[in-house]
PDB file of N, CA and C in Angstrom:
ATOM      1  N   UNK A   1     -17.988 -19.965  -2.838  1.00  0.00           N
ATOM      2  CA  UNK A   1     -16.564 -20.184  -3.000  1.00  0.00           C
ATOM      3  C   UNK A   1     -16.035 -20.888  -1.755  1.00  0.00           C
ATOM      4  N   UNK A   2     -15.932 -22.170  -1.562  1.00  0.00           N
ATOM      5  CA  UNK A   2     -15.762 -22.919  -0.881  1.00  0.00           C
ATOM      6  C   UNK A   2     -14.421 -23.677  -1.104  1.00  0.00           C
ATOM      7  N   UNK A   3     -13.679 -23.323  -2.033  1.00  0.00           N
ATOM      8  CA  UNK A   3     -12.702 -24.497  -2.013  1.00  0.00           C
ATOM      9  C   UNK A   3     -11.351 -23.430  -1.619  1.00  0.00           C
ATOM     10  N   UNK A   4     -10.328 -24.171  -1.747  1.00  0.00           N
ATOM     11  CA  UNK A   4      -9.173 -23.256  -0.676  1.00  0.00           C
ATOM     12  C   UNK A   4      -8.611 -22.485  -1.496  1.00  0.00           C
ATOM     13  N   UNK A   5      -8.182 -22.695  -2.862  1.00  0.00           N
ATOM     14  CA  UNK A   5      -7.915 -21.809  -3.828  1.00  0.00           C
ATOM     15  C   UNK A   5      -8.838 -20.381  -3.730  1.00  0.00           C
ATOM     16  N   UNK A   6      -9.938 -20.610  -4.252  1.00  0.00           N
ATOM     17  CA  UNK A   6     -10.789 -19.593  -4.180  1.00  0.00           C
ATOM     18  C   UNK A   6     -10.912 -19.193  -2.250  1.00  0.00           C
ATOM     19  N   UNK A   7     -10.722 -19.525  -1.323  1.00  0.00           N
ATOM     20  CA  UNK A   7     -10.431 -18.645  -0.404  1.00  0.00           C
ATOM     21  C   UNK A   7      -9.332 -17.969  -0.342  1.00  0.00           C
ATOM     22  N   UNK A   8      -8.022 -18.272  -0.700  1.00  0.00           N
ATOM     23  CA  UNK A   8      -7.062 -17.598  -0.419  1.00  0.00           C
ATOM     24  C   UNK A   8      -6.738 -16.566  -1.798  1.00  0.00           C
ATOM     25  N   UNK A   9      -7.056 -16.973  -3.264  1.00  0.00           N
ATOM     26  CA  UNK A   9      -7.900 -15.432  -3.742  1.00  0.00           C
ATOM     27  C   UNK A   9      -8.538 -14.497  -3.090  1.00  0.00           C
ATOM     28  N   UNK A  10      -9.667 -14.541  -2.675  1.00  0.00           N
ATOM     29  CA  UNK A  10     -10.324 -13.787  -1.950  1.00  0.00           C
ATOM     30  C   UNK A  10      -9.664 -13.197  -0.921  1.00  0.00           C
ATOM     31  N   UNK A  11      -8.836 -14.153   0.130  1.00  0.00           N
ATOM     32  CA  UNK A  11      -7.918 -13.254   1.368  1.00  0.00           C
ATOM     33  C   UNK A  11      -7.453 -11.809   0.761  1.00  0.00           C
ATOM     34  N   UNK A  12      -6.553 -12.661  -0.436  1.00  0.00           N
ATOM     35  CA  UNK A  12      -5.765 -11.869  -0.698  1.00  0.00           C
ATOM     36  C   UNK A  12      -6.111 -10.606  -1.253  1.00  0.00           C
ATOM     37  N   UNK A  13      -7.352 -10.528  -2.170  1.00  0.00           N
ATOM     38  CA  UNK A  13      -8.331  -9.537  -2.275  1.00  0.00           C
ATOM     39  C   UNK A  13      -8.270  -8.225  -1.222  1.00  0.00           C
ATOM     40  N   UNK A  14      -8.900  -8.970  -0.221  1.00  0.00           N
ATOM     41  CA  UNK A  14      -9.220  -8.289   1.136  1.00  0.00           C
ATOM     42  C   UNK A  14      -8.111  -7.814   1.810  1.00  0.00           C
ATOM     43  N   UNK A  15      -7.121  -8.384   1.574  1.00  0.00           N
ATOM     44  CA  UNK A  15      -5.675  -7.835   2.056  1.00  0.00           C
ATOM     45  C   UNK A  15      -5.148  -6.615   1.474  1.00  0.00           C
ATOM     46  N   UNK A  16      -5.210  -6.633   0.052  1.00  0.00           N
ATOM     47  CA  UNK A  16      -4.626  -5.688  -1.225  1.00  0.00           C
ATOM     48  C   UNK A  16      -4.912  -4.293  -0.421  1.00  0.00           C
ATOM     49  N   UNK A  17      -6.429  -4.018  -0.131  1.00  0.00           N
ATOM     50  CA  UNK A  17      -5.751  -2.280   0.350  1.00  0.00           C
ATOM     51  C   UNK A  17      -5.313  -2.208   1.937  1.00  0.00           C
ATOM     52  N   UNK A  18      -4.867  -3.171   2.764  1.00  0.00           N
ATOM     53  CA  UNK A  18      -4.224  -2.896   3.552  1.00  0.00           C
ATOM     54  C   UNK A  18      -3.005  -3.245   3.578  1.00  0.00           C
ATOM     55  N   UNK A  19      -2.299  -3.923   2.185  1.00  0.00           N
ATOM     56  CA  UNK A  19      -0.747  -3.657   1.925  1.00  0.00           C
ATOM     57  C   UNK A  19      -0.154  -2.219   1.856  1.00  0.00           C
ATOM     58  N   UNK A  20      -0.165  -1.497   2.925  1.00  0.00           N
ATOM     59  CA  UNK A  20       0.596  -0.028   2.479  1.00  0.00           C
ATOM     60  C   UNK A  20       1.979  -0.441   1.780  1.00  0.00           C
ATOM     61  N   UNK A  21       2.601  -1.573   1.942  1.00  0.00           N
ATOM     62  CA  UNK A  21       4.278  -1.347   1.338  1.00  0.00           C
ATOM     63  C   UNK A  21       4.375  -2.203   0.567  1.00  0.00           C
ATOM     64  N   UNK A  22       3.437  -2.081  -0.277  1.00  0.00           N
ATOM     65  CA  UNK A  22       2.522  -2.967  -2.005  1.00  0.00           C
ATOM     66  C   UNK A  22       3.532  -4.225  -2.034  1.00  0.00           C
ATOM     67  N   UNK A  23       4.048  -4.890  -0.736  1.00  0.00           N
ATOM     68  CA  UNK A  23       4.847  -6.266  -0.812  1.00  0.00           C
ATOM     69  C   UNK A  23       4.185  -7.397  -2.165  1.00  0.00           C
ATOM     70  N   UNK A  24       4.652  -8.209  -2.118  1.00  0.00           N
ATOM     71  CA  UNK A  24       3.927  -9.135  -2.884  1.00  0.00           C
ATOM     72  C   UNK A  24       3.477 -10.195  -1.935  1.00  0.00           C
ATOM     73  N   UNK A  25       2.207 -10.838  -2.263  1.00  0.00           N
ATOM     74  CA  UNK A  25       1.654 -11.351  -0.874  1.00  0.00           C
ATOM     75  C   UNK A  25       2.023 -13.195  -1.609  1.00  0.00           C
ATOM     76  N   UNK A  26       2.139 -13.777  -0.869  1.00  0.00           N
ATOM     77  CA  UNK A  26       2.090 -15.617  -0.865  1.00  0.00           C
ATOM     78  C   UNK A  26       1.823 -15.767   0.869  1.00  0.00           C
ATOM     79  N   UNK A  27       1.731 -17.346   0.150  1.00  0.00           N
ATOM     80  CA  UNK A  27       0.975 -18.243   1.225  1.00  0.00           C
ATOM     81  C   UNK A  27       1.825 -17.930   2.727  1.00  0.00           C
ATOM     82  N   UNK A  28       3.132 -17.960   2.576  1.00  0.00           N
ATOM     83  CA  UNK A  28       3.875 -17.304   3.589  1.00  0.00           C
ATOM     84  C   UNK A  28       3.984 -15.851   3.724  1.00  0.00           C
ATOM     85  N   UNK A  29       3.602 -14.741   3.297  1.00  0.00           N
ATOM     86  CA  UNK A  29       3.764 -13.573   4.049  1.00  0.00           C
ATOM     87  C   UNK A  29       3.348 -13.597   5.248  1.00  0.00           C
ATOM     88  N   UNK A  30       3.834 -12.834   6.498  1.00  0.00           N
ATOM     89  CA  UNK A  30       3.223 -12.721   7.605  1.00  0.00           C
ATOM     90  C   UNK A  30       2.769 -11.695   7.784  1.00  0.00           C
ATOM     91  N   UNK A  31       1.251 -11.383   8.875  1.00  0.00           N
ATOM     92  CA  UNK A  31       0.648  -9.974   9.082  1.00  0.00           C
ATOM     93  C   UNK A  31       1.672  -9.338   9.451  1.00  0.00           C
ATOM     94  N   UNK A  32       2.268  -9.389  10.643  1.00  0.00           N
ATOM     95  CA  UNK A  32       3.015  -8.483  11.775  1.00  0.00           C
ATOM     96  C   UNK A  32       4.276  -8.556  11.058  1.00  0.00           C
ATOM     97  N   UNK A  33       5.136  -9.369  10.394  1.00  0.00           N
ATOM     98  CA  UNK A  33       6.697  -8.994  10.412  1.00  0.00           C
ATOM     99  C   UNK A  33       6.810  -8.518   8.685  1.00  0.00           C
ATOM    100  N   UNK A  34       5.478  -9.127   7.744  1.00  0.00           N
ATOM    101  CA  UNK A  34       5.938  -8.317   6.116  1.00  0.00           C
ATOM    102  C   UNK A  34       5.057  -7.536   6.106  1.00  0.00           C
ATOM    103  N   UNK A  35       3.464  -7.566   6.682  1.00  0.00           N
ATOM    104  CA  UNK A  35       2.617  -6.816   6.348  1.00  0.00           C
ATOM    105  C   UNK A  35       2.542  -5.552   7.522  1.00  0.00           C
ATOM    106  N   UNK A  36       3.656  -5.808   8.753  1.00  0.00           N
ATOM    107  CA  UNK A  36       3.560  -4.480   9.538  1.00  0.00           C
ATOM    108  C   UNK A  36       2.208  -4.006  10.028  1.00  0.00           C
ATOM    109  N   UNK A  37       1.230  -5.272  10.035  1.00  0.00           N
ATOM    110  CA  UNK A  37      -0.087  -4.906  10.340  1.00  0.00           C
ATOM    111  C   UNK A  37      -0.395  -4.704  11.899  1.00  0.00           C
ATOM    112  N   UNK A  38      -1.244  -3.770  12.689  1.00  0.00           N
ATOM    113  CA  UNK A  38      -1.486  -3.218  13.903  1.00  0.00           C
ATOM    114  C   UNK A  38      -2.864  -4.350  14.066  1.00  0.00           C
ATOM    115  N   UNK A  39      -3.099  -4.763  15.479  1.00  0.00           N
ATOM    116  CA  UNK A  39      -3.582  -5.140  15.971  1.00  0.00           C
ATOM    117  C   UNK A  39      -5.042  -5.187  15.395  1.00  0.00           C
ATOM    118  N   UNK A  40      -5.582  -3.659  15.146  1.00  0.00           N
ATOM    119  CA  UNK A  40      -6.735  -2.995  14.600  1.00  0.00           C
ATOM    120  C   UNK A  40      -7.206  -3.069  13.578  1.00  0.00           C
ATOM    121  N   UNK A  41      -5.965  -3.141  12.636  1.00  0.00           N
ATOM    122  CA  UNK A  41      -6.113  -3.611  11.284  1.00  0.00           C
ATOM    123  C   UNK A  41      -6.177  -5.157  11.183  1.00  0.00           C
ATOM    124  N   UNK A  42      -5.751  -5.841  11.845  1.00  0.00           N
ATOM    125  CA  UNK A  42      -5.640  -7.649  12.183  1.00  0.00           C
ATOM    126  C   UNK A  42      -7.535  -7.738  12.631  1.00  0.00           C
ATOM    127  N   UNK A  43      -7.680  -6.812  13.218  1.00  0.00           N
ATOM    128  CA  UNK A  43      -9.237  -7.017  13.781  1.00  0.00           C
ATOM    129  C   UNK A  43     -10.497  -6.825  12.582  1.00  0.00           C
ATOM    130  N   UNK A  44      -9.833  -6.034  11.666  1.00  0.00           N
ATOM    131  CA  UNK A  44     -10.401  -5.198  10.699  1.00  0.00           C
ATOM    132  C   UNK A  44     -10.422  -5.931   9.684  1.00  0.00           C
ATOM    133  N   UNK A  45      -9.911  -7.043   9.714  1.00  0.00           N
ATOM    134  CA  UNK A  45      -9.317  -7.896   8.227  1.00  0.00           C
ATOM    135  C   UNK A  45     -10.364  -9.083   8.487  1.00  0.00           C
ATOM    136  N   UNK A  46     -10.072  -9.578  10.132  1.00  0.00           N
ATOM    137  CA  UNK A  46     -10.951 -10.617  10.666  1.00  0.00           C
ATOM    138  C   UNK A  46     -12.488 -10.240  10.573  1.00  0.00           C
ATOM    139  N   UNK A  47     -12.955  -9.181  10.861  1.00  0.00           N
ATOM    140  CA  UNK A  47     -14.398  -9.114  10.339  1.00  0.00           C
ATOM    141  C   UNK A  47     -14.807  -9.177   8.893  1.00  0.00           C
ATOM    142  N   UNK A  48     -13.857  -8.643   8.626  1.00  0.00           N
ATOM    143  CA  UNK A  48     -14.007  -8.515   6.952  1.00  0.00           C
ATOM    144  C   UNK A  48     -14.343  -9.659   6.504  1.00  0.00           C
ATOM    145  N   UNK A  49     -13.137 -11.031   6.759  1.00  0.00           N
ATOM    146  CA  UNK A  49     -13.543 -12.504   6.075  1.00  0.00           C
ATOM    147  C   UNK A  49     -14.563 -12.964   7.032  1.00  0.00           C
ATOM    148  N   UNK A  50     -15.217 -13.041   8.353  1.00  0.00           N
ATOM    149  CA  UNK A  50     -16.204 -13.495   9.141  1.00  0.00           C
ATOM    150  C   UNK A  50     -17.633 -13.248   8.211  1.00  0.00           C
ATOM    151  N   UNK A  51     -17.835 -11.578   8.094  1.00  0.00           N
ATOM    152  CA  UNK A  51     -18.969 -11.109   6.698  1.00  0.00           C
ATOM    153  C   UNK A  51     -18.552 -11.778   5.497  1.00  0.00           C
ATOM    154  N   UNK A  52     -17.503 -12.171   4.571  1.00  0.00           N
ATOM    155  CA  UNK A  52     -17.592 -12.666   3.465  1.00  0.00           C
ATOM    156  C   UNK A  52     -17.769 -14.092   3.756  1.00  0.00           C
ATOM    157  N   UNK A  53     -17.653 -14.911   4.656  1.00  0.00           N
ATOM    158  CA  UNK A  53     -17.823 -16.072   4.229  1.00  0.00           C
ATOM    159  C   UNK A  53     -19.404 -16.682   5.774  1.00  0.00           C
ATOM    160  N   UNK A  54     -19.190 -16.065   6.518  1.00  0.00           N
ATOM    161  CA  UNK A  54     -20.721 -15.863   7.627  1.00  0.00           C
ATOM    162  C   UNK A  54     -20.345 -17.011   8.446  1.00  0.00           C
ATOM    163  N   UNK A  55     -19.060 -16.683   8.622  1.00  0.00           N
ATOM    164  CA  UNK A  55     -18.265 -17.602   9.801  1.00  0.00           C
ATOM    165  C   UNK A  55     -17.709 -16.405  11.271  1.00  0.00           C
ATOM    166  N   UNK A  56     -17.375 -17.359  12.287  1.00  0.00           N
ATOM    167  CA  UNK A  56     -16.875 -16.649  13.629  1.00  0.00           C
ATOM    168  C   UNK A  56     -15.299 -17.495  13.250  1.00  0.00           C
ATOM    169  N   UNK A  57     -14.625 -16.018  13.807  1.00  0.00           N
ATOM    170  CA  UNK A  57     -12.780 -17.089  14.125  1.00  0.00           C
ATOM    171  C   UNK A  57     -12.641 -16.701  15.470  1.00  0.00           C
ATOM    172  N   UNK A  58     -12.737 -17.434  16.467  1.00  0.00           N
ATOM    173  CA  UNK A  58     -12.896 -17.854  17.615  1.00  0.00           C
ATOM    174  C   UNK A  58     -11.417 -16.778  17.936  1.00  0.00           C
ATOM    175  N   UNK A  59     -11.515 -15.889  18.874  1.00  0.00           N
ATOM    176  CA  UNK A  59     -10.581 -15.295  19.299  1.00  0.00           C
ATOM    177  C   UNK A  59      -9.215 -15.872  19.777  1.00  0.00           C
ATOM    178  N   UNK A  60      -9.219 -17.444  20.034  1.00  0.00           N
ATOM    179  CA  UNK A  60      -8.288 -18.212  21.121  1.00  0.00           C
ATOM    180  C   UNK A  60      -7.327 -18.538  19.452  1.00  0.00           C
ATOM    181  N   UNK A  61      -7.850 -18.590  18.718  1.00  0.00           N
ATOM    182  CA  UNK A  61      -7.621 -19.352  17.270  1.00  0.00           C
ATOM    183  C   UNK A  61      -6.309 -18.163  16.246  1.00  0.00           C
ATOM    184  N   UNK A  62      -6.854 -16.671  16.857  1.00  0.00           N
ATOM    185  CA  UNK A  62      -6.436 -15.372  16.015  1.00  0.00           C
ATOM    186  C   UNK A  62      -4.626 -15.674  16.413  1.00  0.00           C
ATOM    187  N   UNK A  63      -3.777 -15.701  17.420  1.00  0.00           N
ATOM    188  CA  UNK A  63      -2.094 -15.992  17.731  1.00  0.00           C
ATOM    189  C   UNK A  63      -2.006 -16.961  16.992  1.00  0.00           C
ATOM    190  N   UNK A  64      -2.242 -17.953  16.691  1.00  0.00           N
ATOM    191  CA  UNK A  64      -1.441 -19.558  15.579  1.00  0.00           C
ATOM    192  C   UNK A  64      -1.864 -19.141  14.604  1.00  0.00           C
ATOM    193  N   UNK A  65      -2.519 -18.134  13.762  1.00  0.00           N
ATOM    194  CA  UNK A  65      -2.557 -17.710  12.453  1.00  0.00           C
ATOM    195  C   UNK A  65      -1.397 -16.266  12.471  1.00  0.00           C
ATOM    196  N   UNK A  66      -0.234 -16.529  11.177  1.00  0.00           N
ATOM    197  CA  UNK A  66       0.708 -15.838  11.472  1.00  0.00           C
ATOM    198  C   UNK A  66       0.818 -15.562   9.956  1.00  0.00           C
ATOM    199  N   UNK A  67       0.308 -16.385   8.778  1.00  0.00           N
ATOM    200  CA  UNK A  67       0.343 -16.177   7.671  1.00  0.00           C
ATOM    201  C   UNK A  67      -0.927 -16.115   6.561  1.00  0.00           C
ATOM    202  N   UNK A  68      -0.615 -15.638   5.598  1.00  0.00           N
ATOM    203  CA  UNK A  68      -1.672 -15.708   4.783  1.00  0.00           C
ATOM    204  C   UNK A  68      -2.384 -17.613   4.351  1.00  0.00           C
ATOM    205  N   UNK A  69      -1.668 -17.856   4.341  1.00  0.00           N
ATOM    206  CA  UNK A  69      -1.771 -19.519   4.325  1.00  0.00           C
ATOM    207  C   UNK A  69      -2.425 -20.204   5.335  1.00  0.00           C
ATOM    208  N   UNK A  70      -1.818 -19.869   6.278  1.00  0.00           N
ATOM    209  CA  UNK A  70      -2.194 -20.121   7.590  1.00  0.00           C
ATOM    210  C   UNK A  70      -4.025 -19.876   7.590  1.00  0.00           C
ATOM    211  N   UNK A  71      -4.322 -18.305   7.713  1.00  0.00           N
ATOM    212  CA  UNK A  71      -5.352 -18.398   7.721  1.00  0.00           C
ATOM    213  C   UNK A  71      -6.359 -18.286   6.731  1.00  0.00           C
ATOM    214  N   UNK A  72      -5.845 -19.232   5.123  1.00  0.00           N
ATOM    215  CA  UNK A  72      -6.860 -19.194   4.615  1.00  0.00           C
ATOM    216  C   UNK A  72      -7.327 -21.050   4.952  1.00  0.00           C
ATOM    217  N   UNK A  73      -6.372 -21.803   5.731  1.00  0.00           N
ATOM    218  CA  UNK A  73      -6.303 -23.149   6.047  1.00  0.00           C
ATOM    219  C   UNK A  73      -7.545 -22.793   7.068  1.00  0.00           C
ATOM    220  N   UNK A  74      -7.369 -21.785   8.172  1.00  0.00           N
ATOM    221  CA  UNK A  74      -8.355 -21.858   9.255  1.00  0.00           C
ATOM    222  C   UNK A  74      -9.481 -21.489   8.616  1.00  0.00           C
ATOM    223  N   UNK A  75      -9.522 -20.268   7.685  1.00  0.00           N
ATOM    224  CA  UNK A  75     -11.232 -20.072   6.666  1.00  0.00           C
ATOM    225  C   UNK A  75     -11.949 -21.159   6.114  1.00  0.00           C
ATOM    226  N   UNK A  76     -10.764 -22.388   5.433  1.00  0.00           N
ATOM    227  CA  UNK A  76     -11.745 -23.563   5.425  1.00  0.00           C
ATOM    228  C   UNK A  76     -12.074 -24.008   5.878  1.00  0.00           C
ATOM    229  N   UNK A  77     -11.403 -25.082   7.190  1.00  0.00           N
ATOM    230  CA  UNK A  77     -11.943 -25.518   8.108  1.00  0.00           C
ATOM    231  C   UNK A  77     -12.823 -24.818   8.315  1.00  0.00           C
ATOM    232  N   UNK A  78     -12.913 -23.430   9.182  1.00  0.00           N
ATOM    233  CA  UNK A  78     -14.483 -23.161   9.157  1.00  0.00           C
ATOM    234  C   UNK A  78     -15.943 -23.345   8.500  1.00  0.00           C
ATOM    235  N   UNK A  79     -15.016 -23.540   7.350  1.00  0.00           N
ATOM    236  CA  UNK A  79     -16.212 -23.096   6.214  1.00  0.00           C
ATOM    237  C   UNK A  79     -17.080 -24.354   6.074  1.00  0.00           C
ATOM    238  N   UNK A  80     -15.863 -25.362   6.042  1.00  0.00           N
ATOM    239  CA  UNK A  80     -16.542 -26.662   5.684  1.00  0.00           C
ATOM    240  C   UNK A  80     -17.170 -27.708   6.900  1.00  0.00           C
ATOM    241  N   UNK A  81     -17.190 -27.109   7.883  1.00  0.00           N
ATOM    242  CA  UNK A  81     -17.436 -27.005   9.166  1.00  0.00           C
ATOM    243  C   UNK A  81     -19.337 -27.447   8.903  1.00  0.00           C
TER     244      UNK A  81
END
């Protein structure tokens, strides 16, 4: 699953049980201000897609990803990398 559609399915997948406040997710939700997500859980999400797709997201890269959009744009680039 390489194309951007089918990544940002999948995000959103991986996101679903760490929505505690069952928001509705789009390309613009943000972790920290809709999803109220902790640092730990931001870390927890990032391994998660690194194992599903057998990519690294470069730690310097994790602050300019602020949305779901955002980083399913940086999952491709990686991917297609």
């Amino acid at each position: 699953m390489t194309d951007r559609a089918g990544i940002y399915a999948r995000i959103i997948e991986l996101i679903q049980p760490l929505n505690s406040k069952s928001i509705v997710l789009t390309e613009n939700t943000s972790f920290a201000g809709d999803l109220e997500m902790d640092s730990l859980t931001v870390m927890d999400l990032v391994a998660s897609m690194e194992d599903e797709w057998d990519i690294v997201m470069p730690l310097n890269m994790l602050p300019d990803l602020e949305t779901i959009g955002q980083v399913a744009d940086a999952v491709m680039r990686l991917v297609t990398k």
